[in-house]
C-alpha atoms as a PDB file:
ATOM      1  CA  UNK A   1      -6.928   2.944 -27.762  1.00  0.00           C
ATOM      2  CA  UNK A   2      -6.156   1.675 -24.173  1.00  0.00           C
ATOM      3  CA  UNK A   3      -2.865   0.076 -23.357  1.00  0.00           C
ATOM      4  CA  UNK A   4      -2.474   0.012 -19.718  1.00  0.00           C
ATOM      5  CA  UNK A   5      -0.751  -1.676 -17.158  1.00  0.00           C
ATOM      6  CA  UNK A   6      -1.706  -1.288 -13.344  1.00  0.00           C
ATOM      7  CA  UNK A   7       1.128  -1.556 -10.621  1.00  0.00           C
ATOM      8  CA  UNK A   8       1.823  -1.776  -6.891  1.00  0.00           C
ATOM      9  CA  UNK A   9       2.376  -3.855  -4.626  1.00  0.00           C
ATOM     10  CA  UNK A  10       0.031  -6.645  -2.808  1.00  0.00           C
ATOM     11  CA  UNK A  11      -3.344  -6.134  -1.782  1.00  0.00           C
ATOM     12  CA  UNK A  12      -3.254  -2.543  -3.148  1.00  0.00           C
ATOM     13  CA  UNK A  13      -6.527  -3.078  -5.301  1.00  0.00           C
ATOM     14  CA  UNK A  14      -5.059  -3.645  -8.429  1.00  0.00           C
ATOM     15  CA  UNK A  15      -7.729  -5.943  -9.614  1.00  0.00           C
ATOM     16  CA  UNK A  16     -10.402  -4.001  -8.646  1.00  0.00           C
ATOM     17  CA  UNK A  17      -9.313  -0.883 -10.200  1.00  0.00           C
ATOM     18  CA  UNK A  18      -8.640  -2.381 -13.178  1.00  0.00           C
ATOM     19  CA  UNK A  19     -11.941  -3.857 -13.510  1.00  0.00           C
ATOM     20  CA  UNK A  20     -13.408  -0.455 -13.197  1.00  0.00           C
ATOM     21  CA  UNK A  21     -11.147   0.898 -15.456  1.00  0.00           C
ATOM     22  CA  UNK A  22     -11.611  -1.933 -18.256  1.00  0.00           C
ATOM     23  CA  UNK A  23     -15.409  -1.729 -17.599  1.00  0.00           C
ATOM     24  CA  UNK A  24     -15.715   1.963 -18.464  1.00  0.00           C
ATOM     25  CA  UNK A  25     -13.236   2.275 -21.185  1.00  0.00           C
ATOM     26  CA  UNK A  26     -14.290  -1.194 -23.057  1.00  0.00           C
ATOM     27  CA  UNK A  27     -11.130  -2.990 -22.139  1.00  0.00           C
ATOM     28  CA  UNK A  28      -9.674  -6.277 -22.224  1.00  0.00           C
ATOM     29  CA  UNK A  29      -8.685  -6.730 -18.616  1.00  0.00           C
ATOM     30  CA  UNK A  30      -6.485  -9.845 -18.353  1.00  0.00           C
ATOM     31  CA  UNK A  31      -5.589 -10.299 -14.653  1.00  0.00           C
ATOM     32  CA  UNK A  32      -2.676 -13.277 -14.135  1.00  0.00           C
ATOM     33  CA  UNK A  33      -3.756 -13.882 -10.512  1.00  0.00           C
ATOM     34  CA  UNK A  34      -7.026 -14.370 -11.468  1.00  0.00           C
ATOM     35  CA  UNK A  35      -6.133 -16.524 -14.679  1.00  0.00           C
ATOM     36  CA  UNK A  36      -3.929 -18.935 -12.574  1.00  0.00           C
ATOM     37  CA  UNK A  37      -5.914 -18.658  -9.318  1.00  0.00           C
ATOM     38  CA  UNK A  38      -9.072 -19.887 -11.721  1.00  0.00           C
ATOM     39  CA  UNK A  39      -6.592 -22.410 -13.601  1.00  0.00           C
ATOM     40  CA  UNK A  40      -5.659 -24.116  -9.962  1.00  0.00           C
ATOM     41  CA  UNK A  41      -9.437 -24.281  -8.730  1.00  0.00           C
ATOM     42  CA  UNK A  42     -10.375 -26.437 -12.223  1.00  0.00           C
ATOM     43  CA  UNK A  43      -6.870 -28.338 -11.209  1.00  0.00           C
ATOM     44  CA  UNK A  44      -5.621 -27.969 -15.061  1.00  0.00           C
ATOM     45  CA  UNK A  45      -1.569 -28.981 -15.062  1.00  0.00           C
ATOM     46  CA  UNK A  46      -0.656 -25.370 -14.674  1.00  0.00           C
ATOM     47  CA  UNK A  47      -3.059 -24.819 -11.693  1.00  0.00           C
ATOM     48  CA  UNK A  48      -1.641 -27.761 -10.161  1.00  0.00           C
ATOM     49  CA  UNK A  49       1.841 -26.934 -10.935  1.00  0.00           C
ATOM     50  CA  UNK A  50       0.695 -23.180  -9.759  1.00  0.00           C
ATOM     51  CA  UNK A  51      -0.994 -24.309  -6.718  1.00  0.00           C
ATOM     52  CA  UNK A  52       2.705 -25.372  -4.777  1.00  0.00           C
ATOM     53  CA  UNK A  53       4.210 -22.204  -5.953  1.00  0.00           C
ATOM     54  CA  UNK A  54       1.012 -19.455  -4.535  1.00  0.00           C
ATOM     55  CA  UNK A  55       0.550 -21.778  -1.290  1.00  0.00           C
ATOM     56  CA  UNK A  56       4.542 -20.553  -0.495  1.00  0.00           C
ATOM     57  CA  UNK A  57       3.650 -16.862  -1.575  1.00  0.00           C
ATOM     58  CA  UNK A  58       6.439 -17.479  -4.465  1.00  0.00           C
ATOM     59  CA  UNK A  59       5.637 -16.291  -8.178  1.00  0.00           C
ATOM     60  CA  UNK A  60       4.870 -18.575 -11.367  1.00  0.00           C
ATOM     61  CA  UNK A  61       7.860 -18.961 -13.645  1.00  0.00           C
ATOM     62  CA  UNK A  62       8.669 -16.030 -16.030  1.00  0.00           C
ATOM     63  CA  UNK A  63       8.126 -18.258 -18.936  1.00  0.00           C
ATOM     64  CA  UNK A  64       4.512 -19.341 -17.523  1.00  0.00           C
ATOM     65  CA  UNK A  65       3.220 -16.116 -16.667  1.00  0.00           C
ATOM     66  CA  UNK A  66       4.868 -14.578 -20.835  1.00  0.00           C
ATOM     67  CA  UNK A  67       2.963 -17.455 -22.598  1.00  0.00           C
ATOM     68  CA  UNK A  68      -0.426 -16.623 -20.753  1.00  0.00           C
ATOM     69  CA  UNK A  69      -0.120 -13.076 -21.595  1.00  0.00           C
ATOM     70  CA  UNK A  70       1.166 -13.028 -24.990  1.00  0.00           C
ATOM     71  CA  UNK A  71      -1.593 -15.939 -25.601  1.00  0.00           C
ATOM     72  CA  UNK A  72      -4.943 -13.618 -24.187  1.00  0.00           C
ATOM     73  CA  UNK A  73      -3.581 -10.206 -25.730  1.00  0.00           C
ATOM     74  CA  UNK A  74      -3.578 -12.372 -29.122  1.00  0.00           C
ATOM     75  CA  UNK A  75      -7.007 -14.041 -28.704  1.00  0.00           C
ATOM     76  CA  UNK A  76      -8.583 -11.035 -26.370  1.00  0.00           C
ATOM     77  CA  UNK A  77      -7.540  -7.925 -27.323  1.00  0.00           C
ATOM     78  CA  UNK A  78     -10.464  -5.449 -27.614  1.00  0.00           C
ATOM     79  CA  UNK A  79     -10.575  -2.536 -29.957  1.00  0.00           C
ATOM     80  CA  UNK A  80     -10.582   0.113 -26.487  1.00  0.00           C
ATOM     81  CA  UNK A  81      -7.141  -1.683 -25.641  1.00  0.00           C
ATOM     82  CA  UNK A  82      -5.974  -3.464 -22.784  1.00  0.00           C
ATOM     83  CA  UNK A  83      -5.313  -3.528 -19.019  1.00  0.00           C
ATOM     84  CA  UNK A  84      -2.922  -6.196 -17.520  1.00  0.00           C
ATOM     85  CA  UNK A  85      -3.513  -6.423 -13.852  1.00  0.00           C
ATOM     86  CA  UNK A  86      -0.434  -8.383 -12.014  1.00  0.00           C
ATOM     87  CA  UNK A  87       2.205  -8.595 -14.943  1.00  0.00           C
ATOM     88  CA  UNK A  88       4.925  -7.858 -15.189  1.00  0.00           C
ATOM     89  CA  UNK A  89       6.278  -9.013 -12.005  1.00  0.00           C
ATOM     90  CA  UNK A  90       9.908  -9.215 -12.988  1.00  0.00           C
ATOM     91  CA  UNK A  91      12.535  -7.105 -14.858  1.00  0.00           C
ATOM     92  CA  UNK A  92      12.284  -9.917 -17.264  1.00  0.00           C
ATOM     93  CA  UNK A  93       8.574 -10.173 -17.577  1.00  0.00           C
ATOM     94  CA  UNK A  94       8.777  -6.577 -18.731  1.00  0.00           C
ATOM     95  CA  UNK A  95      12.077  -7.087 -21.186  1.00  0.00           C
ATOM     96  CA  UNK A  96       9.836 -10.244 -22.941  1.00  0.00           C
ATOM     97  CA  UNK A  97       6.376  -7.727 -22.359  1.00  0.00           C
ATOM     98  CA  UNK A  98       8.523  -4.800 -24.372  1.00  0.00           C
ATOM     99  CA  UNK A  99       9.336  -7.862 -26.931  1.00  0.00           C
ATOM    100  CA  UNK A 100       6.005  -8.970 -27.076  1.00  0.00           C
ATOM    101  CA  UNK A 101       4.569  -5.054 -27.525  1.00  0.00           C
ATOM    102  CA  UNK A 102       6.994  -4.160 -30.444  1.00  0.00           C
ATOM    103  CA  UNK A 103       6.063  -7.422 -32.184  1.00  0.00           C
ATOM    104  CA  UNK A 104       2.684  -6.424 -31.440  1.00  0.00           C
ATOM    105  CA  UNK A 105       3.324  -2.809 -32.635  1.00  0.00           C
ATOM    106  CA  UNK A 106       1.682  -1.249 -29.026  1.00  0.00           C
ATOM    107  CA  UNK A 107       2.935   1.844 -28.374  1.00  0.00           C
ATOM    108  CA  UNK A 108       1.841   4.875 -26.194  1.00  0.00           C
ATOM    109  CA  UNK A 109       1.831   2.270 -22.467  1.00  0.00           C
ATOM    110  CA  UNK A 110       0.704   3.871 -19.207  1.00  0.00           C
ATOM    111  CA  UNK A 111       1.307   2.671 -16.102  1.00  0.00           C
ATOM    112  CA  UNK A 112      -1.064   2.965 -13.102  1.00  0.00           C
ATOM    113  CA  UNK A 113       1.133   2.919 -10.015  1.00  0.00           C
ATOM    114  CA  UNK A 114      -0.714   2.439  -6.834  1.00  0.00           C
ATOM    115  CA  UNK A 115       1.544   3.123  -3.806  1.00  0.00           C
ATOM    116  CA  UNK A 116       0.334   1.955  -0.399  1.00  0.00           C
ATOM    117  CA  UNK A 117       1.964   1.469   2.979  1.00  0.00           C
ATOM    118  CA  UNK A 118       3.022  -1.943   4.133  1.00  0.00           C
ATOM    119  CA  UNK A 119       1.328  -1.596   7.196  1.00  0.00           C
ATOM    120  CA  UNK A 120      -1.903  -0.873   5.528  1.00  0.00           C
ATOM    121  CA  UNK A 121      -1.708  -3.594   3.171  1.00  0.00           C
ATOM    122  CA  UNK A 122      -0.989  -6.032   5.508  1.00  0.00           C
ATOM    123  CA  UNK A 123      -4.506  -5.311   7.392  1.00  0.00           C
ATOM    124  CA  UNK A 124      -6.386  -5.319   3.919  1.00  0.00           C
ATOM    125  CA  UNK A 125      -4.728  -8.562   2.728  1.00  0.00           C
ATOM    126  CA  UNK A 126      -5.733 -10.438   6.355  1.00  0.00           C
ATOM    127  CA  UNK A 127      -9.291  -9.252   5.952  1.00  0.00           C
ATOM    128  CA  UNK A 128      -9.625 -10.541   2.489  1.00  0.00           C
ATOM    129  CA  UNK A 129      -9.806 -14.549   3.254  1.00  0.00           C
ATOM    130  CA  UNK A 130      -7.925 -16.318   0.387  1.00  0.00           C
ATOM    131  CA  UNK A 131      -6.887 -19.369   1.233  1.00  0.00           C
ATOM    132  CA  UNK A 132      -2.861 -17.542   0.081  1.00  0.00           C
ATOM    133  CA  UNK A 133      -3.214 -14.831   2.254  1.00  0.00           C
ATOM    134  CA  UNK A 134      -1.852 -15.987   5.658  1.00  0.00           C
ATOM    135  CA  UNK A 135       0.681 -13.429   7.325  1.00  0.00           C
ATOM    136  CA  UNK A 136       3.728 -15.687   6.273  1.00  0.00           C
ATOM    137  CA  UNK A 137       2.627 -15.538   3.012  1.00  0.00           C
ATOM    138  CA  UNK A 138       1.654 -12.500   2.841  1.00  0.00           C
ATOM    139  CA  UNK A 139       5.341 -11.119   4.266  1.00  0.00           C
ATOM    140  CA  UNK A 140       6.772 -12.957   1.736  1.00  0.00           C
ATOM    141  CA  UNK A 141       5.000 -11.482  -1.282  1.00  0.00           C
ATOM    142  CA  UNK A 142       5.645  -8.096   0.029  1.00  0.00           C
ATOM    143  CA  UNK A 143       9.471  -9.107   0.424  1.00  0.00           C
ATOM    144  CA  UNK A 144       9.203 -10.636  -3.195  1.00  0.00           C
ATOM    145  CA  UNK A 145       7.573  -7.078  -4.396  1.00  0.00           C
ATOM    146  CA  UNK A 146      10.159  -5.031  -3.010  1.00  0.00           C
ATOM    147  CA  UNK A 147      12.936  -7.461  -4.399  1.00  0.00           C
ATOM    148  CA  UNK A 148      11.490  -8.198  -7.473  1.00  0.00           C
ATOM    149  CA  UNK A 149       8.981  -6.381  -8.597  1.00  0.00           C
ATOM    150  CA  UNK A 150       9.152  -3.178  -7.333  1.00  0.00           C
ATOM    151  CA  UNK A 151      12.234  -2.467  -9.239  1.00  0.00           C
ATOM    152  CA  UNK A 152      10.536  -2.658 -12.452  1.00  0.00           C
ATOM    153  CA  UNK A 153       9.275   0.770 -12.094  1.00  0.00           C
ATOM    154  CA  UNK A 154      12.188   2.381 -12.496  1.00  0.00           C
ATOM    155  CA  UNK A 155      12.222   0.369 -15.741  1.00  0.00           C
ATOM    156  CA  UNK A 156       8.971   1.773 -16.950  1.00  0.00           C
ATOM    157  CA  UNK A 157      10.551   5.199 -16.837  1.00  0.00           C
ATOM    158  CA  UNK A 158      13.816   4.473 -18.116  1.00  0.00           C
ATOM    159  CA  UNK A 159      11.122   3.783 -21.038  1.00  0.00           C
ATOM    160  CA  UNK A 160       9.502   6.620 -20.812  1.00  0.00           C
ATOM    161  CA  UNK A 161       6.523   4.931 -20.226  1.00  0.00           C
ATOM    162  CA  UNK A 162       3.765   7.440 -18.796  1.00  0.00           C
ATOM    163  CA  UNK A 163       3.488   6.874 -15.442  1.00  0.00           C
ATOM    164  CA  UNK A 164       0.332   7.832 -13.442  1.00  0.00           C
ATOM    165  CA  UNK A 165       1.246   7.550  -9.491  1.00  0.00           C
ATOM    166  CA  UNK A 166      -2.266   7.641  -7.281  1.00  0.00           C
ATOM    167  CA  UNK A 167      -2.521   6.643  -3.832  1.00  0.00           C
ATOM    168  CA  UNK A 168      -3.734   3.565  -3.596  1.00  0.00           C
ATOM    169  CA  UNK A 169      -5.283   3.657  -0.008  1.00  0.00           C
ATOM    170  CA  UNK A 170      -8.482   4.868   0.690  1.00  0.00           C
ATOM    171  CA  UNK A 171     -12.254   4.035  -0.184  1.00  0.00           C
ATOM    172  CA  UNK A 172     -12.530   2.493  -4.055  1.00  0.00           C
ATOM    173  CA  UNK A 173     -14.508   5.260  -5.708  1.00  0.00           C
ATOM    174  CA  UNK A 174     -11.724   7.997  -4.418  1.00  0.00           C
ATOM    175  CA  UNK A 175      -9.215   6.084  -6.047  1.00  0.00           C
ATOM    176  CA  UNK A 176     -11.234   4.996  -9.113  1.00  0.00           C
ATOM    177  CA  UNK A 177     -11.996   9.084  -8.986  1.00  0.00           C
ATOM    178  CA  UNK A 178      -8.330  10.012  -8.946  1.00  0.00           C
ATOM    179  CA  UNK A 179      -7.331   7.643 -11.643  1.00  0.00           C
ATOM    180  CA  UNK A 180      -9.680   8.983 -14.281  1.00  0.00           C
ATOM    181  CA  UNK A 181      -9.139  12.449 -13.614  1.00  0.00           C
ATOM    182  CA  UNK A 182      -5.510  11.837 -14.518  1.00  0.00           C
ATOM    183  CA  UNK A 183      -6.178   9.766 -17.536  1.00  0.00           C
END
């Protein structure tokens, strides 16, 4: 079994990665951004309440983002395993997600880390026409990833989570290549 969680910053191709990976390996892939972009384009009460938070580039509330994913692993989870595609996204998102695993009992966790440059991101985001990716809001997610996020890998290996690190820039099958050779 599968338990996997896929990291990096913005625009790395995080999503599309893990959809490869959960496609292959017979995964549940549960991807937040997706989940909430989908709940704010049927206009439920969280994709409203959603919708004002994305349009500034800001994240959905740590309790918002823990009930969604404790709530799919429960009804979702596959017997491959899992891949969770844009959470955690705080260091407290990962306290409730170690919670949540040991209640859970999931063990054995690797994290995909995809490091790419700023720079680079920034020209991949702008090319990728979502109505949240405008260069304001894009500068302010990758100021919210360093901040916030980016800290949380230092908490994976104060777990001892394994940690796979792959460069994240380049075309999709080289990276896709790169991640299952290390799996």
């Amino acid at each position: 079994m599968y338990q996997i969680i896929i990291f990096g910053p913005p625009g790395t191709g995080k999503g599309t990665q893990a959809e490869k990976i959960a496609s292959k390996l017979n995964l549940f892939h549960l991807s937040t951004g997706e989940y909430l972009r989908k709940a704010v384009e049927e206009g439920t009460e969280l994709g409203k309440k959603a919708k004002v938070i994305m349009d500034k580039g800001n994240l959905v509330s740590d309790e918002i983002m823990i009930g969604i994913v404790k709530e799919a692993l429960t009804k979702n989870m596959t017997e491959g395993g899992f891949i969770l595609d844009g959470f955690p996204r705080t260091i407290k998102q990962a306290e409730e997600l170690d919670l949540m695993f040991a209640d859970m009992k999931i063990t054995d966790i690797t994290i995909i880390y995809l490091r790419t440059e700023e720079s680079e991101l920034l020209t991949r985001l702008m090319n990728r026409s979502r109505s949240d990716d405008t260069a304001e809001s894009i500068k302010h997610r990758f100021t919210i990833y360093n901040d916030t996020t980016k800290p949380i890998l230092n908490y994976f290996k104060n777990r001892k989570y394994s940690i796979l690190e792959i460069n994240g820039f380049g075309p999709i099958e080289n990276v896709y290549y790169d991640i299952a050779s290390k799996m």
